[in-house]
C-alpha atoms as a PDB file:
ATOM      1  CA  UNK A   1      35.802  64.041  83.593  1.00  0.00           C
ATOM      2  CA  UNK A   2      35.022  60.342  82.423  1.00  0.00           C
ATOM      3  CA  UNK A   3      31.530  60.092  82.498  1.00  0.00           C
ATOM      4  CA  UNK A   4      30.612  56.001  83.609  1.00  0.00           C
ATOM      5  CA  UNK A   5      26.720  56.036  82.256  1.00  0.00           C
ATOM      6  CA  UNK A   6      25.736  57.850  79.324  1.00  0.00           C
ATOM      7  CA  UNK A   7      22.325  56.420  79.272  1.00  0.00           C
ATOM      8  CA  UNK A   8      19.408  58.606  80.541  1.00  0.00           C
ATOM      9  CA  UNK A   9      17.523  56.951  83.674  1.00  0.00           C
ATOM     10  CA  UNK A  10      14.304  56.436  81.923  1.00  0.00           C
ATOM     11  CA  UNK A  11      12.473  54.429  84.134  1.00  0.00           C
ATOM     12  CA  UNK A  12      13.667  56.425  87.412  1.00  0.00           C
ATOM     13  CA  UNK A  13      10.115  57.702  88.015  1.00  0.00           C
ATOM     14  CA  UNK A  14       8.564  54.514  87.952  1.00  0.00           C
ATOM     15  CA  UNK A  15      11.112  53.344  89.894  1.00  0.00           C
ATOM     16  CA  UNK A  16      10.694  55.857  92.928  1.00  0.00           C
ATOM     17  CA  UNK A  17       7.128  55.792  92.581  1.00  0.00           C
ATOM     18  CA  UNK A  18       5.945  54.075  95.639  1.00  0.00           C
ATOM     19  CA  UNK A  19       8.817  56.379  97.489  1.00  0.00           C
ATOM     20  CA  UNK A  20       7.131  59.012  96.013  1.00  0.00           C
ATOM     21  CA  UNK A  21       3.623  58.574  97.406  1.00  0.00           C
ATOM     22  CA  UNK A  22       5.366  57.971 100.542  1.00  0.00           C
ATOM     23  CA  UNK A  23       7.367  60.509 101.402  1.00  0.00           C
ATOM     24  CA  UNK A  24       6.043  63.625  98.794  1.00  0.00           C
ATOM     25  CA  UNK A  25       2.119  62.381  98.273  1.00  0.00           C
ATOM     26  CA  UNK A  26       1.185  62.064 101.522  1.00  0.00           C
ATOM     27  CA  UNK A  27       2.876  64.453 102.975  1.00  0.00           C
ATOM     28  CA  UNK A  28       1.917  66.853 100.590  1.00  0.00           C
ATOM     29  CA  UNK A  29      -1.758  65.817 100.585  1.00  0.00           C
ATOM     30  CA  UNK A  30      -2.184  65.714 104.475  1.00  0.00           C
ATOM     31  CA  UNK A  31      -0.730  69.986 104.529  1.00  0.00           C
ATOM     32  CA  UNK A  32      -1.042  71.629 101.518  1.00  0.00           C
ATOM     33  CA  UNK A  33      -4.940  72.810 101.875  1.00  0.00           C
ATOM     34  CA  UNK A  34      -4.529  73.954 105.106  1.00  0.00           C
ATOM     35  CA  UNK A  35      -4.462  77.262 106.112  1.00  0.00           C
ATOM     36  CA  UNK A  36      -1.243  77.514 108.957  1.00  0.00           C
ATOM     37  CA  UNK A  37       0.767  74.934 110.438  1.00  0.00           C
ATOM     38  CA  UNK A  38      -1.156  74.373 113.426  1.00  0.00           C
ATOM     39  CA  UNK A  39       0.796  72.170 115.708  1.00  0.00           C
ATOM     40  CA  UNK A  40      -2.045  69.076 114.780  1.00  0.00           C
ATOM     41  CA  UNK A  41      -0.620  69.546 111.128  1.00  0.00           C
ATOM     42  CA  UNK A  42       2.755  69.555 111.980  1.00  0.00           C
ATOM     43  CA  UNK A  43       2.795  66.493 114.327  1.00  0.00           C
ATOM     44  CA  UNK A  44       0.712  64.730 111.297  1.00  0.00           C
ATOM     45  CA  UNK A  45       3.901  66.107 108.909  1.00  0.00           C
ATOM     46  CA  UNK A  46       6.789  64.590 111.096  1.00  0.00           C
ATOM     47  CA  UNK A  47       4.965  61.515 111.585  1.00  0.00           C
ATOM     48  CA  UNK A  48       4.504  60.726 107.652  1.00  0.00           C
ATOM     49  CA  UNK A  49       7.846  61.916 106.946  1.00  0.00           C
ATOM     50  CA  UNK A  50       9.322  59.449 110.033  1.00  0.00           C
ATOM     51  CA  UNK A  51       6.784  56.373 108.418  1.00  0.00           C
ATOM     52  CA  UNK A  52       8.130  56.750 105.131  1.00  0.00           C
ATOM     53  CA  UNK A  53      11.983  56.338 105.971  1.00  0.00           C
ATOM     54  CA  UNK A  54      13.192  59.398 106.806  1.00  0.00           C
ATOM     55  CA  UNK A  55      14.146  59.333 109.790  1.00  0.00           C
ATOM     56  CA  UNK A  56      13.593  61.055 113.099  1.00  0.00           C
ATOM     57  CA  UNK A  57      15.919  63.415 113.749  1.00  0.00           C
ATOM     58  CA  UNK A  58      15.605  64.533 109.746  1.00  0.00           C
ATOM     59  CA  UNK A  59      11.680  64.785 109.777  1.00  0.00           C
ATOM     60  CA  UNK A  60      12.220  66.978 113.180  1.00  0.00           C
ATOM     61  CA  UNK A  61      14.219  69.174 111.720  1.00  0.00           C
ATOM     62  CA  UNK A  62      12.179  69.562 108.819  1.00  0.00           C
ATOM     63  CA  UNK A  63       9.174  69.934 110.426  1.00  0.00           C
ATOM     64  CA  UNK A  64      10.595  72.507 113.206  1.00  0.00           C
ATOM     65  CA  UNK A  65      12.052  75.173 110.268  1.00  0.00           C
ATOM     66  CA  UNK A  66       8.240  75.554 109.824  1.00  0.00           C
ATOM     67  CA  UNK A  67       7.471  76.303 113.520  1.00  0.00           C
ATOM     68  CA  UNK A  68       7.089  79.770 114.387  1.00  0.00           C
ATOM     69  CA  UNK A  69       7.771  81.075 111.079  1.00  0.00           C
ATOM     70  CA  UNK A  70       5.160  82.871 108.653  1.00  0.00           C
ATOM     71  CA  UNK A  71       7.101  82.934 105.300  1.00  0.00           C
ATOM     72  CA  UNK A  72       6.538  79.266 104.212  1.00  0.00           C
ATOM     73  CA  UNK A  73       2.672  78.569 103.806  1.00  0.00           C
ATOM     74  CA  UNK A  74       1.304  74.902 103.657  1.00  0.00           C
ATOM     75  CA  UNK A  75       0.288  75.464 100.390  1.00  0.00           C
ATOM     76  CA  UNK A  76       4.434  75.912  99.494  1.00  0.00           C
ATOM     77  CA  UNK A  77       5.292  72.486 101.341  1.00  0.00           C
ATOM     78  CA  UNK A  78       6.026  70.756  97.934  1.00  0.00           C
ATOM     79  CA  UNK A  79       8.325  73.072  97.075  1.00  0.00           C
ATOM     80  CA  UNK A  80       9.650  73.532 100.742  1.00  0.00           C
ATOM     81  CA  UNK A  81      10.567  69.426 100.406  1.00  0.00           C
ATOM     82  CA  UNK A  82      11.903  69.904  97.405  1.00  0.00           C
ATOM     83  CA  UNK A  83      14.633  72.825  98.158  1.00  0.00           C
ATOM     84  CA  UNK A  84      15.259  70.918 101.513  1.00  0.00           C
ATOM     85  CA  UNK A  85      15.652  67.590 100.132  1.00  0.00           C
ATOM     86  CA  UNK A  86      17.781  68.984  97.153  1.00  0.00           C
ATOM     87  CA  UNK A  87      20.295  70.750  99.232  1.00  0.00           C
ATOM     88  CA  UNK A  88      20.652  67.922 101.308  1.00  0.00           C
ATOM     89  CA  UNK A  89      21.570  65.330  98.608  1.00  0.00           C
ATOM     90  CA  UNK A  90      24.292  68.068  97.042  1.00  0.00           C
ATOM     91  CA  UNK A  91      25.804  68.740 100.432  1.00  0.00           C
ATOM     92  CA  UNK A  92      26.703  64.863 100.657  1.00  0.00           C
ATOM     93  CA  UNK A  93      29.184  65.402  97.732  1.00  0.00           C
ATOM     94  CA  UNK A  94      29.613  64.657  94.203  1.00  0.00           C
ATOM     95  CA  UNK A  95      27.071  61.471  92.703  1.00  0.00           C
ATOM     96  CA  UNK A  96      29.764  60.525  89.784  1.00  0.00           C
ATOM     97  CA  UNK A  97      32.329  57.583  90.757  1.00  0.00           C
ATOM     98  CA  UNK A  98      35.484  57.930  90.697  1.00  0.00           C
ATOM     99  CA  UNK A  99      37.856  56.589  87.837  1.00  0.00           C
ATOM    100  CA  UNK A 100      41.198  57.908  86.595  1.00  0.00           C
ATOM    101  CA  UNK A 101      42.467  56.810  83.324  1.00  0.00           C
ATOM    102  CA  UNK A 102      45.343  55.206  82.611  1.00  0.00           C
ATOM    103  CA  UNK A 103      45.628  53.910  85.988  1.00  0.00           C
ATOM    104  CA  UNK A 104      44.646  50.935  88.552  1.00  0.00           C
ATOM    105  CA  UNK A 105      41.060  51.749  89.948  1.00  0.00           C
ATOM    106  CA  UNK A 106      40.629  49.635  92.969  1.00  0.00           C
ATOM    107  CA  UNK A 107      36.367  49.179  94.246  1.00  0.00           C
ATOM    108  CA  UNK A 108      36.004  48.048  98.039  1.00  0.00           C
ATOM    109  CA  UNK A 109      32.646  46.651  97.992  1.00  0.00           C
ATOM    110  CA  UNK A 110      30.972  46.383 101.502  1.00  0.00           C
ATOM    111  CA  UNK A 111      27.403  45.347 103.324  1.00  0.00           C
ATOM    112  CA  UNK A 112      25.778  43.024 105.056  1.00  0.00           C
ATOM    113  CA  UNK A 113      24.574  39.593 103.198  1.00  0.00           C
ATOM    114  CA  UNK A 114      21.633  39.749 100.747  1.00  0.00           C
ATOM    115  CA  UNK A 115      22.072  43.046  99.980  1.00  0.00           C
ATOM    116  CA  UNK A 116      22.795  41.703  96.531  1.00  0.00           C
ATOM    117  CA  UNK A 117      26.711  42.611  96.501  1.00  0.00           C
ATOM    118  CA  UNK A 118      27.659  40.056  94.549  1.00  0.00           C
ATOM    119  CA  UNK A 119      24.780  41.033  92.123  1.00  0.00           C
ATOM    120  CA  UNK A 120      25.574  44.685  91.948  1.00  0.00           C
ATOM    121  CA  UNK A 121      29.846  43.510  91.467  1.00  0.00           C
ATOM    122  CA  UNK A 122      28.612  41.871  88.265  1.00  0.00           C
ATOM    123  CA  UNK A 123      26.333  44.755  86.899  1.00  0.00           C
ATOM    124  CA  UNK A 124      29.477  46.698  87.848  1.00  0.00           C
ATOM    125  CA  UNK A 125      31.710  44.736  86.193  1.00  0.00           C
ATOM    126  CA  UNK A 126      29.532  44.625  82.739  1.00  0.00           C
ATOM    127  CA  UNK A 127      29.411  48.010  82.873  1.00  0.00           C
ATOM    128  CA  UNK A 128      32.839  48.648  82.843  1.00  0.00           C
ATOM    129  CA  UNK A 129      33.873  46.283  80.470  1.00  0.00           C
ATOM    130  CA  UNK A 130      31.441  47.691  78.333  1.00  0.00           C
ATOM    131  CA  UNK A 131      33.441  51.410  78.463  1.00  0.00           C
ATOM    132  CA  UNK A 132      36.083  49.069  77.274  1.00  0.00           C
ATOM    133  CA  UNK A 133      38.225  48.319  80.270  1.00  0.00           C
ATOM    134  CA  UNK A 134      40.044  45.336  81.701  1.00  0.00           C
ATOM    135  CA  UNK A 135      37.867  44.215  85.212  1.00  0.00           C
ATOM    136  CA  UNK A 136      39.217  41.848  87.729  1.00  0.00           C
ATOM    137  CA  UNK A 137      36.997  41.031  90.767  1.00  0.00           C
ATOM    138  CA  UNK A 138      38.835  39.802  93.803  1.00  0.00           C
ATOM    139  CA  UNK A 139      36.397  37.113  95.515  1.00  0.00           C
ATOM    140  CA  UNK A 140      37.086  38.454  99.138  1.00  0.00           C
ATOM    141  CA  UNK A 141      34.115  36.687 100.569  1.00  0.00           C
ATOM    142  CA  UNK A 142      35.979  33.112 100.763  1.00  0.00           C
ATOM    143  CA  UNK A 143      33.986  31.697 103.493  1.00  0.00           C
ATOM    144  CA  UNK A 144      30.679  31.633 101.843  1.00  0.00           C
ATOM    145  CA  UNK A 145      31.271  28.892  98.671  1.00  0.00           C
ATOM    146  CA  UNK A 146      28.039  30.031  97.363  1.00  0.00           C
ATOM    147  CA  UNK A 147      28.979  33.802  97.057  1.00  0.00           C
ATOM    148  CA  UNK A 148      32.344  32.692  95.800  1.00  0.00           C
ATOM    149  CA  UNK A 149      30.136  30.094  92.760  1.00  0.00           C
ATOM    150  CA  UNK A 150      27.902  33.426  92.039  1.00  0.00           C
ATOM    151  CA  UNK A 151      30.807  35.847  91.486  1.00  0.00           C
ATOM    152  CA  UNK A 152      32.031  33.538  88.957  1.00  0.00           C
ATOM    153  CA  UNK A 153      29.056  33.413  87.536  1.00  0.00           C
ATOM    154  CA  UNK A 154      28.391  36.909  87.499  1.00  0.00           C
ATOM    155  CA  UNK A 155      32.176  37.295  86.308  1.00  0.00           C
ATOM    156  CA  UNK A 156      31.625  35.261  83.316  1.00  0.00           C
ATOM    157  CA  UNK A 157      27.990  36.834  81.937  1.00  0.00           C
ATOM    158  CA  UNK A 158      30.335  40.170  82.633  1.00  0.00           C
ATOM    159  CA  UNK A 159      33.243  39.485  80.688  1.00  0.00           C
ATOM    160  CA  UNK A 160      35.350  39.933  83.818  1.00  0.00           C
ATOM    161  CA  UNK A 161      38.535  37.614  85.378  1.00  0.00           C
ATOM    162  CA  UNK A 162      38.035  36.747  88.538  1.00  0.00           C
ATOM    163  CA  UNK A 163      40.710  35.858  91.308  1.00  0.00           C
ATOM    164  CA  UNK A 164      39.481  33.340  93.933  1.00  0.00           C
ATOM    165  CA  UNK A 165      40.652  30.905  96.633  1.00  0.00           C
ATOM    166  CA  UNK A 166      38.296  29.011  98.642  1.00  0.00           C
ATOM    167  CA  UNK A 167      38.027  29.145 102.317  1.00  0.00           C
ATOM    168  CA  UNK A 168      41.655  31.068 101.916  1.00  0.00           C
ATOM    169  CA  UNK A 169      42.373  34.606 103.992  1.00  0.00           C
ATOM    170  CA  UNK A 170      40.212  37.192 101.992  1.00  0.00           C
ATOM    171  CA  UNK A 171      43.337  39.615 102.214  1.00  0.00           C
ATOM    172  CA  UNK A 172      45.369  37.419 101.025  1.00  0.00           C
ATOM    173  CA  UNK A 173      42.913  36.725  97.827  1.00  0.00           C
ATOM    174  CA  UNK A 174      43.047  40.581  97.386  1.00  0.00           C
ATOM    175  CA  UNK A 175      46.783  40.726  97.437  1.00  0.00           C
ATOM    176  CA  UNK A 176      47.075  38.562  94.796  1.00  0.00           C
ATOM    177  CA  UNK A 177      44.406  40.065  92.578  1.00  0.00           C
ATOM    178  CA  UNK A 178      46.513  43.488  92.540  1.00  0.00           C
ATOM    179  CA  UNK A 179      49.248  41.508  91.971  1.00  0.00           C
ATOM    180  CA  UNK A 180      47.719  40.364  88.811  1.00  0.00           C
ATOM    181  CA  UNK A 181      46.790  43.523  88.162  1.00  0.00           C
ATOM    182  CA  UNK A 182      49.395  45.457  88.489  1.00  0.00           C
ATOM    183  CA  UNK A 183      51.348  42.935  86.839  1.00  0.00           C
ATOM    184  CA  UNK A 184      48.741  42.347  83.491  1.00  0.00           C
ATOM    185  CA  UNK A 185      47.969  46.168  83.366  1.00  0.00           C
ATOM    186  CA  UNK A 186      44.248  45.975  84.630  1.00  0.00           C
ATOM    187  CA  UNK A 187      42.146  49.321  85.047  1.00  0.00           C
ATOM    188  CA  UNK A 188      39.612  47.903  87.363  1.00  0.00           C
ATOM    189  CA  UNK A 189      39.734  45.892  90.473  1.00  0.00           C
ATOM    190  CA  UNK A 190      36.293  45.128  92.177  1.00  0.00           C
ATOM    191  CA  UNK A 191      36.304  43.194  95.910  1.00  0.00           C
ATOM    192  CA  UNK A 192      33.623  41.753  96.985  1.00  0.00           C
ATOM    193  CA  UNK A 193      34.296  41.080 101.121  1.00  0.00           C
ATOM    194  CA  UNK A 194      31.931  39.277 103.581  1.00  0.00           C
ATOM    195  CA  UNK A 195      29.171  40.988 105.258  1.00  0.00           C
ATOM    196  CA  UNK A 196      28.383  38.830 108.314  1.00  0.00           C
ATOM    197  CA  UNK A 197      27.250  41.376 111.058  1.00  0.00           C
ATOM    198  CA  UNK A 198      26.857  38.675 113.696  1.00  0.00           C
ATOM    199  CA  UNK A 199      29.911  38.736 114.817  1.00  0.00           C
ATOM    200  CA  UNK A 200      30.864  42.705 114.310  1.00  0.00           C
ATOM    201  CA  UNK A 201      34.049  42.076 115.652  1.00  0.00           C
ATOM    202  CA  UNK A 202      35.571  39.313 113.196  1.00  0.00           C
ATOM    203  CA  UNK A 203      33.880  41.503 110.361  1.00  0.00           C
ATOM    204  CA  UNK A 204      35.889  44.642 111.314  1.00  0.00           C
ATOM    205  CA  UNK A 205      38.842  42.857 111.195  1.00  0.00           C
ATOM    206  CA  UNK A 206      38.739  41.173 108.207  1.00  0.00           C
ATOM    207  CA  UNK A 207      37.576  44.689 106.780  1.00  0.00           C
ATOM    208  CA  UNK A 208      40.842  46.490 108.058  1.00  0.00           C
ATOM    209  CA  UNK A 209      42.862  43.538 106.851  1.00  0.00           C
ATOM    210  CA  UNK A 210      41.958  43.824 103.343  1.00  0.00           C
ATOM    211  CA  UNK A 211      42.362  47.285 103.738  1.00  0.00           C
ATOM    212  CA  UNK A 212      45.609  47.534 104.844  1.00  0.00           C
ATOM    213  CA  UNK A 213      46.989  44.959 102.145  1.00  0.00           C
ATOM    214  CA  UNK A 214      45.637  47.822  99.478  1.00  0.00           C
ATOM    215  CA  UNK A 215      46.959  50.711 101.084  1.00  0.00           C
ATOM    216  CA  UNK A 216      50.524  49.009 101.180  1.00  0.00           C
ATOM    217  CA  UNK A 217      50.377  47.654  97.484  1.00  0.00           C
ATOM    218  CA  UNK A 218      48.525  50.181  95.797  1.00  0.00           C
ATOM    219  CA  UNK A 219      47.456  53.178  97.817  1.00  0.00           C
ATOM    220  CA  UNK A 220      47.293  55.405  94.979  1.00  0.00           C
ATOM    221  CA  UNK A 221      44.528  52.922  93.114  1.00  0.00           C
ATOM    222  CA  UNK A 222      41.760  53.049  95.907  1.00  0.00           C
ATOM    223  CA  UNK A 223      39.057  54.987  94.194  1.00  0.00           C
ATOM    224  CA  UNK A 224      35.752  53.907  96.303  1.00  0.00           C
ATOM    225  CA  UNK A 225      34.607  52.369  99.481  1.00  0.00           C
ATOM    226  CA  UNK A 226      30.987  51.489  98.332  1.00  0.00           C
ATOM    227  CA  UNK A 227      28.423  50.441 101.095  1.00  0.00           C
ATOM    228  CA  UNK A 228      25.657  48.229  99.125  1.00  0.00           C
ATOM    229  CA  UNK A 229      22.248  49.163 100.833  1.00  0.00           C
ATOM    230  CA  UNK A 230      18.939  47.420  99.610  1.00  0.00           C
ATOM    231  CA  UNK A 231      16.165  50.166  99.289  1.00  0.00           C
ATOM    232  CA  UNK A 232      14.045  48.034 101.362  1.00  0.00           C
ATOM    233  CA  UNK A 233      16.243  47.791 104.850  1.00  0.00           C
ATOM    234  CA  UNK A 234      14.741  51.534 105.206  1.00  0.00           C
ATOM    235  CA  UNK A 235      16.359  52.867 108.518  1.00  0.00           C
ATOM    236  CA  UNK A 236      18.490  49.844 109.147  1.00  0.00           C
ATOM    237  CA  UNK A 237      20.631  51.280 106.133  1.00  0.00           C
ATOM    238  CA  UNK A 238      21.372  53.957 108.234  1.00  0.00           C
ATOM    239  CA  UNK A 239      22.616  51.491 111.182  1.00  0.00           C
ATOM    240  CA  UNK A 240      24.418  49.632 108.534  1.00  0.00           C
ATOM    241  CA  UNK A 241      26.250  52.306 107.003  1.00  0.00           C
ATOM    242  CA  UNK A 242      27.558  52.952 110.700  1.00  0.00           C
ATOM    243  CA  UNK A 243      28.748  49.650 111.775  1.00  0.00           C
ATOM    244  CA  UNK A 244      31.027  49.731 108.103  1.00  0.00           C
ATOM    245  CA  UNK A 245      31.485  53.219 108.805  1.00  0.00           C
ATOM    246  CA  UNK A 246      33.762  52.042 111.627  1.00  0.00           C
ATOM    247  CA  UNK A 247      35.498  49.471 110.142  1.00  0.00           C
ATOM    248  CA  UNK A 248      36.614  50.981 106.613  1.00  0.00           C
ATOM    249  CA  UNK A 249      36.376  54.878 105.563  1.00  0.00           C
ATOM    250  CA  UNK A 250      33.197  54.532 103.324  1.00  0.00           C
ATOM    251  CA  UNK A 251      33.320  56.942 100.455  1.00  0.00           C
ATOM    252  CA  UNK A 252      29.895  56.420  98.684  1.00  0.00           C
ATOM    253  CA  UNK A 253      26.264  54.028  98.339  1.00  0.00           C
ATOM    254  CA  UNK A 254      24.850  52.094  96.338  1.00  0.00           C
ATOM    255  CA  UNK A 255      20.800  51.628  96.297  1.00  0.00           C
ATOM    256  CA  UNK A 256      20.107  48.092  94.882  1.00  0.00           C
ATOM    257  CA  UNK A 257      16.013  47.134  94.685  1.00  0.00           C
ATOM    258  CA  UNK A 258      15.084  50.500  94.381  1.00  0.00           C
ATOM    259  CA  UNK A 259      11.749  49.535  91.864  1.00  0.00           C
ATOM    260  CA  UNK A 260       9.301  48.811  93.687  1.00  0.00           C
ATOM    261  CA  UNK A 261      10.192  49.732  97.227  1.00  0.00           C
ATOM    262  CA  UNK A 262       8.520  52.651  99.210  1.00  0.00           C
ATOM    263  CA  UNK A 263      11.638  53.207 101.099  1.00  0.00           C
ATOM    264  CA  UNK A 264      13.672  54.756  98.740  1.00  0.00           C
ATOM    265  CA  UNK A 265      14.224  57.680 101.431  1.00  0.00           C
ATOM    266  CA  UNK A 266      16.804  56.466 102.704  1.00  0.00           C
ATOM    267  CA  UNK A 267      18.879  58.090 100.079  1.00  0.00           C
ATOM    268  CA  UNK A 268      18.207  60.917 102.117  1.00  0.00           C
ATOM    269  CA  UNK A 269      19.100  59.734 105.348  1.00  0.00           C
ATOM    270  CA  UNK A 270      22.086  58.102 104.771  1.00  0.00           C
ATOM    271  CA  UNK A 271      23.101  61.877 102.693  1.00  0.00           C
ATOM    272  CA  UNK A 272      21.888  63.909 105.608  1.00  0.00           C
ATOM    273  CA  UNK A 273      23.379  61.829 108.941  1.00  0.00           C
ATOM    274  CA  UNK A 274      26.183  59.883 107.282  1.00  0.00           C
ATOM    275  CA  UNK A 275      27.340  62.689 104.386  1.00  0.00           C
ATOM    276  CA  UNK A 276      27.173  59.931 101.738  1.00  0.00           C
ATOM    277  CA  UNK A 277      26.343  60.209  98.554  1.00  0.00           C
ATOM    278  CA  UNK A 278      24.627  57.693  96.491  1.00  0.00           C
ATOM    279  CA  UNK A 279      26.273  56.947  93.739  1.00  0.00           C
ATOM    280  CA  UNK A 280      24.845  53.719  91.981  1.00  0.00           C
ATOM    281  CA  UNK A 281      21.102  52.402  91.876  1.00  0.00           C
ATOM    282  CA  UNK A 282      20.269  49.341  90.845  1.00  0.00           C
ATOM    283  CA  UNK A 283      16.642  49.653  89.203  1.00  0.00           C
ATOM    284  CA  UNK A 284      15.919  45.579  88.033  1.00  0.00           C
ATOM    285  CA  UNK A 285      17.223  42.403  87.208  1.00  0.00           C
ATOM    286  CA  UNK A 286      18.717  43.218  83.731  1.00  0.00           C
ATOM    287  CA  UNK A 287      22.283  43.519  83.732  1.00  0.00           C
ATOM    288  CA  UNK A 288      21.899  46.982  81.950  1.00  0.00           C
ATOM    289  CA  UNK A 289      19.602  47.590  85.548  1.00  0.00           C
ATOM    290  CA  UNK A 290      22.591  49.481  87.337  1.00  0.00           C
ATOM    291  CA  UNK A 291      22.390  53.063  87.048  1.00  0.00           C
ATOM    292  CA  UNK A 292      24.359  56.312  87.836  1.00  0.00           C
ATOM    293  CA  UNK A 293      22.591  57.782  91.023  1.00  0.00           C
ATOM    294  CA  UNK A 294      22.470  61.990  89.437  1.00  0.00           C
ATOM    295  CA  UNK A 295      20.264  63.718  92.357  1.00  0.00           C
ATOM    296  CA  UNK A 296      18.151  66.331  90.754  1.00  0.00           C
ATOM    297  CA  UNK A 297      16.724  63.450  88.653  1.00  0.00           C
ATOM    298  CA  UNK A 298      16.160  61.541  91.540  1.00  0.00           C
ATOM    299  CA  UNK A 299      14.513  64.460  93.348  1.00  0.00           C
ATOM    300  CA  UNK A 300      12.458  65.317  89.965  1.00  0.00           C
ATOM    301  CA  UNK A 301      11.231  62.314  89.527  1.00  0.00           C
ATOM    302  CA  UNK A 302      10.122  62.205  93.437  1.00  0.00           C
ATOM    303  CA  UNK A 303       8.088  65.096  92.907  1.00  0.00           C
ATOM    304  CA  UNK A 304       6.497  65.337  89.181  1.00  0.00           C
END
């Protein structure tokens, strides 16, 4: 199994820490001395868990497995989270991205605007050029010059080629990357595509066209559809990850912004409604700042 990170997250507890105190701590301090869920407790339980990202019908259905029942005491709610949130996260499906060696590995990379796509492309990018592989990014986002100047930039810093056309059909941009591709013997592929969800309609399409152009020229190659989420949307992630849900068949997440943001639940959410994993977190500016999401870290660290 090719294993994309070998570095240990380090700094994943310090970077969940304010998700932490928001959906473990308080939680945990508001029930755990009590002596049975009363419904006053339990009402004060779905509300913090709902507050701190988790979502509504998730933090019911937590909440209501405690109702009626006389096995689980509030003193055991820590570890209660912990089993629930665990089997949750593993029942989205495997954390590692997929890669096949000795082959083309296409990367559809969705979301809205300032998500920080084009940031997360070039972390990507470094990354795999530092396992040693070739890395072309197709510029798919051709109506936005300035997304089109920072992917170059980012391609550059990376060590990756970059195919771009300005203001040109983003399929047709994409076609000629895997042209390139196929042509020069690249592993990796990554497209970055626009993210304007004013006008859902437009965005769908454009989705669906690039699509189609890499199912016809290399459907064997397409190894992810990654939705970009930023940590601190919080529920609107989860309304995000529907509206691309629609438009391509979304495979996986990735969690950019996650330091410093007390919303990092929604790792949770999008695992429990949407049955996506998370597969990437991006944890800082550094390019080295991209990690590989592995869930019972990211559950340990919520609740050392």
């Amino acid at each position: 199994m090719f294993k994309f990170f070998s570095d240990k997250f380090n700094n994943l507890k310090q970077a969940v820490s304010n998700t932490a105190q928001a959906l473990v701590g308080n939680v945990v301090n508001s029930v755990e001395k009590e002596e049975e869920f009363s419904e006053f407790v339990l009402e004060d339980m779905e509300d913090l868990l709902i507050s701190a990202d988790l979502g509504v019908n998730y933090a019911a259905e937590l909440v209501d497995n405690l109702r009626d029942q006389t096995k689980i005491k509030p003193s055991e709610v820590r570890t209660y989270l912990k089993d629930e949130f665990t089997k949750t996260l593993n029942a989205a499906g495997s954390t590692s991205l997929n890669y096949a060696d000795n082959a083309l590995n296409i990367y559809f990379i969705t979301g809205v605007n300032g998500v920080g796509k084009t940031t997360l492309i070039g972390k990507l990018a470094y990354k795999f050029k530092n396992e040693g592989k070739r890395v072309l990014i197709a510029a798919g986002d051709t109506f936005r010059a300035a997304a089109e100047e920072q992917l170059d930039i980012w391609s550059k810093r990376a060590g990756a080629d970059i195919v771009r056309r300005d203001k040109a059909d983003p399929a047709s941009v994409v076609y000629e990357a895997i042209e390139k591709a196929q042509r020069e013997n690249y592993d990796v592929i990554l497209v970055d595509t626009a993210g304007r969800l004013q006008n859902k309609f437009n965005l769908m399409e454009e989705l669906a066209k690039i699509k189609a152009v890499i199912d016809k020229k290399a459907p064997e190659s397409l190894r992810e559809c990654i939705l970009v989420l930023d940590a601190n949307t919080g529920q609107n992630g989860l309304q995000q990850a529907k509206v691309f849900t629609e438009a391509v068949n979304l495979t996986s997440v990735a969690l950019t912004k996650l330091d410093g943001s007390a919303k990092g639940a929604i790792v949770l959410a999008v695992a429990k409604e949407m049955k996506l994993p998370v597969k990437l977190i991006g944890v800082g500016e550094k390019m080295e700042d991209l990690k590989s999401f592995d869930a019972n870290e990211f559950i340990e660290a919520l609740f050392e």
